[in-house]
Protein backbone atom coordinates (compact mmCIF):
# COMPACT_ATOMS: atom_id res chain seq x y z
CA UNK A 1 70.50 -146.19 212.45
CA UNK A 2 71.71 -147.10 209.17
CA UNK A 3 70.81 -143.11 208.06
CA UNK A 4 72.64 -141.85 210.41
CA UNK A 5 75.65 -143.56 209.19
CA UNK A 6 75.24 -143.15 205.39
CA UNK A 7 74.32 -139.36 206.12
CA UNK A 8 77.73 -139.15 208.33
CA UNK A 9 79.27 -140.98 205.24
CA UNK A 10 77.64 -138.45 202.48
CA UNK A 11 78.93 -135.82 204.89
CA UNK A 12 82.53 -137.11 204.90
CA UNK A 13 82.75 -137.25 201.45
CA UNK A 14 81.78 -134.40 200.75
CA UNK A 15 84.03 -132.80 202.68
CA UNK A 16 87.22 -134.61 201.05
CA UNK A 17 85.80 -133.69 197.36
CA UNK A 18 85.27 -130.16 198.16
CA UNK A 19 89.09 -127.78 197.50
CA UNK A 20 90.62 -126.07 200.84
CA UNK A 21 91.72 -123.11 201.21
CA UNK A 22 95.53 -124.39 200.49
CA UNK A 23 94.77 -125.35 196.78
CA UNK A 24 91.79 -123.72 196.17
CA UNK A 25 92.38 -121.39 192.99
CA UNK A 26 95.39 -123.33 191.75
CA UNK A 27 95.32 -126.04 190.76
CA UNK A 28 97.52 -129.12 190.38
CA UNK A 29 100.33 -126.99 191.34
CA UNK A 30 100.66 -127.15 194.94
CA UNK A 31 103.67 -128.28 196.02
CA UNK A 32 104.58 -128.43 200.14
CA UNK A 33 106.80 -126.04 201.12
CA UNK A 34 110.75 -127.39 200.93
CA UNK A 35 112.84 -128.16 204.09
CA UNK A 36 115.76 -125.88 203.36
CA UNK A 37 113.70 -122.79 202.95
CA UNK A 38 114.04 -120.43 199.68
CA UNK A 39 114.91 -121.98 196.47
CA UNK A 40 117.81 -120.16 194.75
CA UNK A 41 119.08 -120.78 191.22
CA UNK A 42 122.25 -119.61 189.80
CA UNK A 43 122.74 -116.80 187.34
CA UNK A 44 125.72 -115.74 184.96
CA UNK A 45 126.25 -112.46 183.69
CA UNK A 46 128.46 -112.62 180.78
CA UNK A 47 131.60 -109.98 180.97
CA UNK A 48 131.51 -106.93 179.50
CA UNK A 49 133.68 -105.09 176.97
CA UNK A 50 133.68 -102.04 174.78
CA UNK A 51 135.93 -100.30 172.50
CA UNK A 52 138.71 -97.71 173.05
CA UNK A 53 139.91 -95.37 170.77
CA UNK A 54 143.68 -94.12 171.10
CA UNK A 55 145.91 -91.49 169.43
CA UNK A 56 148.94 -93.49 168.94
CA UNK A 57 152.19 -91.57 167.15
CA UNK A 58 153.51 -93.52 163.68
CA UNK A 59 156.56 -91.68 163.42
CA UNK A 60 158.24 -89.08 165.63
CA UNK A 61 158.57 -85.42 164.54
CA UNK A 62 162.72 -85.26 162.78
CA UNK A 63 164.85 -81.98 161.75
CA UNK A 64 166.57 -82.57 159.11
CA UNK A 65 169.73 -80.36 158.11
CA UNK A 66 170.96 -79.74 154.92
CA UNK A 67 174.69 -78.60 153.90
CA UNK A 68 175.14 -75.91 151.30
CA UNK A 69 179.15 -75.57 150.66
CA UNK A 70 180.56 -72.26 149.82
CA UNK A 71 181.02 -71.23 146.21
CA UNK A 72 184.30 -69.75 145.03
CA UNK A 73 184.99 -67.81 141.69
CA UNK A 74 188.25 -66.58 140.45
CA UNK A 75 188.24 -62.78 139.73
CA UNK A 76 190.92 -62.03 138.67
CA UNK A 77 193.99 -64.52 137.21
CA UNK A 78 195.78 -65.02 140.95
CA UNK A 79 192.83 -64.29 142.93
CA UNK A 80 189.74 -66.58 144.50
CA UNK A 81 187.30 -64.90 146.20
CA UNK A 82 184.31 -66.80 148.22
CA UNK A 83 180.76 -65.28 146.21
CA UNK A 84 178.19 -67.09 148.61
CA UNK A 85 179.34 -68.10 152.43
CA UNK A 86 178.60 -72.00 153.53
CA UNK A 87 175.00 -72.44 155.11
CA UNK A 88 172.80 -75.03 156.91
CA UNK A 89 169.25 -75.41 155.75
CA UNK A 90 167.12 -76.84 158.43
CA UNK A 91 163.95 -78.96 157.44
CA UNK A 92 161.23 -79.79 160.37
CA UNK A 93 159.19 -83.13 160.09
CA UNK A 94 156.09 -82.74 161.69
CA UNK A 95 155.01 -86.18 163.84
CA UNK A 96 152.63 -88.38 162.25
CA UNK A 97 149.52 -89.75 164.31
CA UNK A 98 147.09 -92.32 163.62
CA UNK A 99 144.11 -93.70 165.67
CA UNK A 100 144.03 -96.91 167.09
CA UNK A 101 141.34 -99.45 168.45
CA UNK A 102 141.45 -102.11 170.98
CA UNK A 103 139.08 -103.96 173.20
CA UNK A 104 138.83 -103.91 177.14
CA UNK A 105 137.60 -105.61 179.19
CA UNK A 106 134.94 -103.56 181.68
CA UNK A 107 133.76 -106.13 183.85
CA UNK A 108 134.43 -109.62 184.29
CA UNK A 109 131.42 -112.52 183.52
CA UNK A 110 130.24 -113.10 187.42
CA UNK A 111 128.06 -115.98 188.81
CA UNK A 112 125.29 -115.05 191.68
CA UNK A 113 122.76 -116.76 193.54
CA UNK A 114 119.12 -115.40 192.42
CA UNK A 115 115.78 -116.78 194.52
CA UNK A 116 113.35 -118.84 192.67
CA UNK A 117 110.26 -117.18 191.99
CA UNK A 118 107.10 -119.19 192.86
CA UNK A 119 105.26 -121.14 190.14
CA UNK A 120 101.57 -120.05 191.12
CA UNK A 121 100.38 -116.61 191.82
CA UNK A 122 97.72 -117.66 194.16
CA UNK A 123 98.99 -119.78 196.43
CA UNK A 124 102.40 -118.99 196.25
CA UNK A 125 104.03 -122.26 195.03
C-alpha cells in the first residue's frame, strides 16, 4: 500500500513541477488578466508650428510734384515778356516691400488615450 501512495505522490509532483500551457514559453511574466479590461496609457503630441513668409509693404508708393515758376526777361527798356511758362514736374515713388517671417501655430499639443501593448509575445501578457 505504501507504493501506491508514494507513486500517487511522485505523480502529483510531477505534475505541479511540469509548466502549463498558460506560462509555458514565457516565463516569469505572466500576469492574470486585469478586472477593468484593456490597459490604456496616455499620450501627448506636442503642437505643431511652422514658418510663414509674408510680403509686407515698408512704405507706400508717393507722387511728388515739383513747382517750376515762370521766368521773365525785359526786352526792351518798358517791356517784360514771360521766356519760359510756369510748370509742374511730377516725380513717382515706387512702393517699397520687404519680406517678413512669423510663426503659427498648425495644430495644438493634444492628449489621447493609447492601449497598452502586452509585455510577452507568447502568452500575451
Amino acid at each position: 500500500m505504501s507504493r501506491v501512495i508514494a507513486a500517487a505522490f511522485a505523480t502529483a509532483l510531477a505534475a505541479a513541477v511540469i509548466p502549463t500551457a498558460a506560462s509555458a514559453g514565457c516565463y516569469s511574466c505572466y500576469q492574470p488578466q486585469p478586472c477593468c479590461g484593456q490597459q490604456y496609457v496616455q499620450q501627448v503630441v506636442p503642437a505643431e508650428y511652422r514658418t510663414v513668409q509674408e510680403t509686407v509693404m515698408v512704405s507706400p508708393g508717393r507722387v511728388t510734384a515739383y513747382r517750376t515758376p515762370a521766368r521773365y526777361r525785359t526786352v526792351m527798356v518798358p517791356k517784360t515778356v514771360m521766356v519760359s511758362p510756369g510748370r509742374v514736374h511730377y516725380q513717382r515713388t515706387a512702393p517699397r516691400y520687404a519680406v517678413q517671417q512669423r510663426v503659427e501655430m498648425v495644430a495644438p499639443a493634444r492628449a489621447y488615450y493609447a492601449p497598452v501593448a502586452p509585455r510577452c509575445a507568447t502568452c500575451g501578457y
